[in-house]
PDB file of N, CA and C in Angstrom:
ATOM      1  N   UNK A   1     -20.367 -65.198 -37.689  1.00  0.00           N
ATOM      2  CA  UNK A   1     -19.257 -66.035 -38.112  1.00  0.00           C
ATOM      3  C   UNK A   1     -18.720 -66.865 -36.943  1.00  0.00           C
ATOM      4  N   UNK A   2     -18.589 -66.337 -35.686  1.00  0.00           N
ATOM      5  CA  UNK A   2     -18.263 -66.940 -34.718  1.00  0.00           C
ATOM      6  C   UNK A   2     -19.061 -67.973 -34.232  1.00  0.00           C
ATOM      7  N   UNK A   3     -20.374 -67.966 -34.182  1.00  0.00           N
ATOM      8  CA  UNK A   3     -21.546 -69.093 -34.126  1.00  0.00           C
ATOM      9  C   UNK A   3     -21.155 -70.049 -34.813  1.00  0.00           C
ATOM     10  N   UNK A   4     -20.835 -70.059 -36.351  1.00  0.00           N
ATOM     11  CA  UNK A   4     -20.715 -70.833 -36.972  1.00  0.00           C
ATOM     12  C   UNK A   4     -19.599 -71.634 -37.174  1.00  0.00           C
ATOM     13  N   UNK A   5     -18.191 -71.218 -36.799  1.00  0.00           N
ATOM     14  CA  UNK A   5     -17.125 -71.729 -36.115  1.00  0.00           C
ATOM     15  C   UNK A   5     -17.658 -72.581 -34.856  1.00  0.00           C
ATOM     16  N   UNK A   6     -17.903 -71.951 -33.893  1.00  0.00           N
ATOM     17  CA  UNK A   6     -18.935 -73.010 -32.989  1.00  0.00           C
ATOM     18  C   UNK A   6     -19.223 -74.406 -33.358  1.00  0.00           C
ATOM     19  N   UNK A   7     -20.330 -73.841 -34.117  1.00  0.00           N
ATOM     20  CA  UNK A   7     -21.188 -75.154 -34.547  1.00  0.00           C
ATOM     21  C   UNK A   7     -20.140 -76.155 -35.048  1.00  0.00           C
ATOM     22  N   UNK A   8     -19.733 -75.897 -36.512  1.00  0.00           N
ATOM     23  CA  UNK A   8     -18.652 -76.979 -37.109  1.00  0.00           C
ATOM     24  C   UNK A   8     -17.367 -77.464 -35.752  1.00  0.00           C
ATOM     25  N   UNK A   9     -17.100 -76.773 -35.058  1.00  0.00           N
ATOM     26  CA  UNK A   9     -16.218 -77.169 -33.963  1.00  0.00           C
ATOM     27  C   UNK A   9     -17.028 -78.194 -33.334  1.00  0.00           C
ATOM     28  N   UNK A  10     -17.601 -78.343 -33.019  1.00  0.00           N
ATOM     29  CA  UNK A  10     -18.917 -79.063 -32.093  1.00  0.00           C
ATOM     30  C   UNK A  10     -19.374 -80.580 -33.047  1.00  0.00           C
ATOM     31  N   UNK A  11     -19.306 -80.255 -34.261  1.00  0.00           N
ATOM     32  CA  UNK A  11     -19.617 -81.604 -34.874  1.00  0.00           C
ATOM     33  C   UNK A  11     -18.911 -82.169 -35.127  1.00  0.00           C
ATOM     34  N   UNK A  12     -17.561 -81.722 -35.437  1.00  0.00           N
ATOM     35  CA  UNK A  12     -16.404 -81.919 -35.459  1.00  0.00           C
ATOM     36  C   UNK A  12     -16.429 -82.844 -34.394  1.00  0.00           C
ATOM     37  N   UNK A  13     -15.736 -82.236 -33.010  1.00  0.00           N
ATOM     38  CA  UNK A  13     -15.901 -82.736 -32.084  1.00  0.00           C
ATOM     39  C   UNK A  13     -17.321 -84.229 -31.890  1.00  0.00           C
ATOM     40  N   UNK A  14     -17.748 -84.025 -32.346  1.00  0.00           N
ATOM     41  CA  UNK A  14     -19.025 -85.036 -31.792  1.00  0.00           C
ATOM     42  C   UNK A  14     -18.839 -86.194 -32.879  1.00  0.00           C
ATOM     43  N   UNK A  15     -18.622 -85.983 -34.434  1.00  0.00           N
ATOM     44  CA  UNK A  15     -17.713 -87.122 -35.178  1.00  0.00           C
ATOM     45  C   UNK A  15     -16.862 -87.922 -34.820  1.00  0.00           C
ATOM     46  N   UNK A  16     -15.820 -86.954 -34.035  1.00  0.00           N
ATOM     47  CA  UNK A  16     -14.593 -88.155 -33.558  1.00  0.00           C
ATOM     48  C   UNK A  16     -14.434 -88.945 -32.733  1.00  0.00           C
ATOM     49  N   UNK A  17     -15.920 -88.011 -31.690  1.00  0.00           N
ATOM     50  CA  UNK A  17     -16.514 -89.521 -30.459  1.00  0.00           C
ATOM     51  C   UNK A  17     -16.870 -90.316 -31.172  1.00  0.00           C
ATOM     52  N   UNK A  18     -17.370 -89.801 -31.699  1.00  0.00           N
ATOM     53  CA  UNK A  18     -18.355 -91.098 -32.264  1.00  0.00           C
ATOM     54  C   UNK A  18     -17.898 -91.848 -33.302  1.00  0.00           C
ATOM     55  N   UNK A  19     -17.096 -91.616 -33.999  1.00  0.00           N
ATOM     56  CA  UNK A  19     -15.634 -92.658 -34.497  1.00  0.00           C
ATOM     57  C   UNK A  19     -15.151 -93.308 -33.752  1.00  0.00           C
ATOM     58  N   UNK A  20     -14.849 -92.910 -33.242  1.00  0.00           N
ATOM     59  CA  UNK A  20     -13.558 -93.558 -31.612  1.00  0.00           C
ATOM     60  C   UNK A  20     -14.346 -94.645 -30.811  1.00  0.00           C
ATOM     61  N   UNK A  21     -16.140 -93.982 -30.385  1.00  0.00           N
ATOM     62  CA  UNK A  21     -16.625 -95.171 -29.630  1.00  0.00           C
ATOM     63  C   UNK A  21     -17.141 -96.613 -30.291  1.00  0.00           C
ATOM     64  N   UNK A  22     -17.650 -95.557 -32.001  1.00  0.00           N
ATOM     65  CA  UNK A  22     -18.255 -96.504 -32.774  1.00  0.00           C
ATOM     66  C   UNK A  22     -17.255 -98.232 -33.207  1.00  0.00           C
ATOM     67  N   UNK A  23     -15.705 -97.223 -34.141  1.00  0.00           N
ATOM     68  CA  UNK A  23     -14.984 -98.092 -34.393  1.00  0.00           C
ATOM     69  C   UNK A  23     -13.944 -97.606 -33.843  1.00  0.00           C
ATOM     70  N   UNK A  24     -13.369 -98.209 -32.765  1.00  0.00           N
ATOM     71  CA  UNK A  24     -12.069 -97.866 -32.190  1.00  0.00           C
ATOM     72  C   UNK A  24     -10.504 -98.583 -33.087  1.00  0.00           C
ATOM     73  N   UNK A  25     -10.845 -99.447 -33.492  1.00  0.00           N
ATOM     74  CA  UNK A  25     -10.095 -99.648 -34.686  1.00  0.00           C
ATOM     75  C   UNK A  25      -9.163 -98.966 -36.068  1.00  0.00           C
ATOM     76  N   UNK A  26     -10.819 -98.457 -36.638  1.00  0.00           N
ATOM     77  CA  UNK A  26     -10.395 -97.728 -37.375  1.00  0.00           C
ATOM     78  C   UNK A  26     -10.267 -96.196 -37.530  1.00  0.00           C
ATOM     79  N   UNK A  27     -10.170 -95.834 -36.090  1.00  0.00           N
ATOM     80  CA  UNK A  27      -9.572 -94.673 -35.217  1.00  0.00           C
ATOM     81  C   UNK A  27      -8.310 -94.468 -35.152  1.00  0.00           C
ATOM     82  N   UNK A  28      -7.603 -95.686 -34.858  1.00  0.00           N
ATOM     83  CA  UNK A  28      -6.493 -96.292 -34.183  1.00  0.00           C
ATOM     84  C   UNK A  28      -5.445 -95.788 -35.723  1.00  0.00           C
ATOM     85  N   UNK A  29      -6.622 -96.439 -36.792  1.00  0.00           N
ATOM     86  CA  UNK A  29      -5.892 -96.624 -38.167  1.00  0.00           C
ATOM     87  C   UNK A  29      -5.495 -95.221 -38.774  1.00  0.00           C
ATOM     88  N   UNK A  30      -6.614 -94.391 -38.351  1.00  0.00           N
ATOM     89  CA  UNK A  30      -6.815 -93.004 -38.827  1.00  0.00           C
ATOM     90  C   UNK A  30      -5.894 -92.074 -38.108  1.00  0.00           C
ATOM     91  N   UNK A  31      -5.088 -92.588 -37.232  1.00  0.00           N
ATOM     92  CA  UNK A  31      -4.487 -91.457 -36.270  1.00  0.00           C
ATOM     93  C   UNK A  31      -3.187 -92.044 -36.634  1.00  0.00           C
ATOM     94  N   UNK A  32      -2.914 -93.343 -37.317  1.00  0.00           N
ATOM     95  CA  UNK A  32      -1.507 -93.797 -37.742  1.00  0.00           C
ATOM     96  C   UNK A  32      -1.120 -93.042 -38.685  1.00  0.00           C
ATOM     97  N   UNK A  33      -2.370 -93.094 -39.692  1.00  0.00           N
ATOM     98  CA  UNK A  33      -1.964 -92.592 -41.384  1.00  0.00           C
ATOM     99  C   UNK A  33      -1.465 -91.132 -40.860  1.00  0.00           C
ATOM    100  N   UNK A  34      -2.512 -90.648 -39.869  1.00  0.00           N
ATOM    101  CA  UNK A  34      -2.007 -88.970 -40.122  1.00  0.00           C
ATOM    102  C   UNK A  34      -0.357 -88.591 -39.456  1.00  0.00           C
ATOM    103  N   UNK A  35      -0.545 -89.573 -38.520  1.00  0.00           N
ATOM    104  CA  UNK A  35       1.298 -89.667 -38.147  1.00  0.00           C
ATOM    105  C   UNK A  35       1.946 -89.853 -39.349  1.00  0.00           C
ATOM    106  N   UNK A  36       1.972 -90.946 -39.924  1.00  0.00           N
ATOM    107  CA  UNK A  36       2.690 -91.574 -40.769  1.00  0.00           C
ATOM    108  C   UNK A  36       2.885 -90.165 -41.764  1.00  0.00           C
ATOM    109  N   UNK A  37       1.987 -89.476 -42.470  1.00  0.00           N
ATOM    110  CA  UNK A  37       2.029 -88.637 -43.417  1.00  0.00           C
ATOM    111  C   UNK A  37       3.036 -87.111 -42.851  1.00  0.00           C
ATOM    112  N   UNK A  38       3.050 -87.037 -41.181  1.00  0.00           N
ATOM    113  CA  UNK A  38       3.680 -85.450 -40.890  1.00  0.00           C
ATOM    114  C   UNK A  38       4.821 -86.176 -41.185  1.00  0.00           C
ATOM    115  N   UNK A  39       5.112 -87.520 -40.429  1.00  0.00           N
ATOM    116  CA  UNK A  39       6.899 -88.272 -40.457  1.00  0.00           C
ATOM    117  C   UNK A  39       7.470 -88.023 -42.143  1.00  0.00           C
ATOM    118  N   UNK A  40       6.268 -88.513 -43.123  1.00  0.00           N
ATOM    119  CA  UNK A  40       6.801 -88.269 -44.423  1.00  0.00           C
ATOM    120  C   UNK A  40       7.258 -87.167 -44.632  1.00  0.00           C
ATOM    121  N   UNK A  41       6.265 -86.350 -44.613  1.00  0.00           N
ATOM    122  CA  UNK A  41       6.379 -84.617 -45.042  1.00  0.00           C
ATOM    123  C   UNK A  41       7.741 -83.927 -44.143  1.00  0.00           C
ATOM    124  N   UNK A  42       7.504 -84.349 -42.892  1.00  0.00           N
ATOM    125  CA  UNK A  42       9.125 -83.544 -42.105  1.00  0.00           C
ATOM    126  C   UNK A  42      10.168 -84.440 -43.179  1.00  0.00           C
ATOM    127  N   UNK A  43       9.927 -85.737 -42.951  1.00  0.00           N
ATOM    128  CA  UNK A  43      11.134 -85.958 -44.181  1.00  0.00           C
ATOM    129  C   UNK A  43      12.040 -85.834 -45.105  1.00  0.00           C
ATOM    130  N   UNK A  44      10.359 -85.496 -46.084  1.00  0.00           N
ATOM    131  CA  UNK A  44      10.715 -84.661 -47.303  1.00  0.00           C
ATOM    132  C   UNK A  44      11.223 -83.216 -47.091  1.00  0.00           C
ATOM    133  N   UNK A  45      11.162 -82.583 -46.226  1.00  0.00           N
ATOM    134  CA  UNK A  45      11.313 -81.104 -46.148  1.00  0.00           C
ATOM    135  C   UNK A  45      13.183 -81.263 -45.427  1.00  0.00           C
ATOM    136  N   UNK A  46      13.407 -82.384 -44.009  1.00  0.00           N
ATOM    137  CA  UNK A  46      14.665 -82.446 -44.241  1.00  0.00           C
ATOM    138  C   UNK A  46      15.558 -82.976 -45.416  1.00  0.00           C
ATOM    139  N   UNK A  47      15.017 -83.696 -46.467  1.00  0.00           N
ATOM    140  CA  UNK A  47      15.837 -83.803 -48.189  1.00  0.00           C
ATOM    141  C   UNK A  47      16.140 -82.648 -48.103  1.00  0.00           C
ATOM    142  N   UNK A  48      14.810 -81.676 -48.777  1.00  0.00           N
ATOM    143  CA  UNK A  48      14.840 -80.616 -49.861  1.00  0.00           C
ATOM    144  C   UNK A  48      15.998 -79.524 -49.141  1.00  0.00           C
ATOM    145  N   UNK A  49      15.932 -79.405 -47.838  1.00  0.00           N
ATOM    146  CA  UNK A  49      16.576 -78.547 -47.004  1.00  0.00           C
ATOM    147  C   UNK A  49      18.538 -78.812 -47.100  1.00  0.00           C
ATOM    148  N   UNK A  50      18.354 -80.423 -47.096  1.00  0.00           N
ATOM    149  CA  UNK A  50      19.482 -80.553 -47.227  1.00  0.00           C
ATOM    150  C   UNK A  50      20.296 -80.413 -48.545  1.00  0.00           C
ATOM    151  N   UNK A  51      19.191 -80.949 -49.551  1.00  0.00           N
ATOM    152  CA  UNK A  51      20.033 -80.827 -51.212  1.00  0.00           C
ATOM    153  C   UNK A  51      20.560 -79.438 -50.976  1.00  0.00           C
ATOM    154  N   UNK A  52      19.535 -78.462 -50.557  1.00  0.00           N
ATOM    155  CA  UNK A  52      19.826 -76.701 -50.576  1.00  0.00           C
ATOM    156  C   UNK A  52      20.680 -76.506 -50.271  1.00  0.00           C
ATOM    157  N   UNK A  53      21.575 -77.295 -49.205  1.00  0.00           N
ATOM    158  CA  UNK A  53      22.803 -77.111 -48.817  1.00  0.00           C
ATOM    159  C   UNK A  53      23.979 -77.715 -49.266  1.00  0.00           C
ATOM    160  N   UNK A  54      24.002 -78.991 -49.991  1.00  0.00           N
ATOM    161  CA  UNK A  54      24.597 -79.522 -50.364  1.00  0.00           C
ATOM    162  C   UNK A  54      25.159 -79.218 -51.886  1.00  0.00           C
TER     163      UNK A  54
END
């Protein structure tokens, strides 16, 4: 099991070079959205947190 964690870590890894060198662009784009989506989600979680209190 640990090998195989390995491996997928490793291609993993070797995808996102090779995203990054291939299209640095749409790297750029891919690392916005995933920002953009935690900013949403903390968002939403300070609402829900607050209705709870309110």
């Amino acid at each position: 099991m640990a090998q195989a964690k390995k491996v997928v870590l490793w291609m993993l890894v070797v995808f996102v070079l090779y995203t990054i060198i291939k299209t640095p662009e749409r790297a750029a784009d891919l690392v916005q959205i995933g920002f953009q989506g935690i900013s949403d989600a903390a968002d939403s979680i300070g609402e829900f947190m607050t209705e709870l209190i309110s």
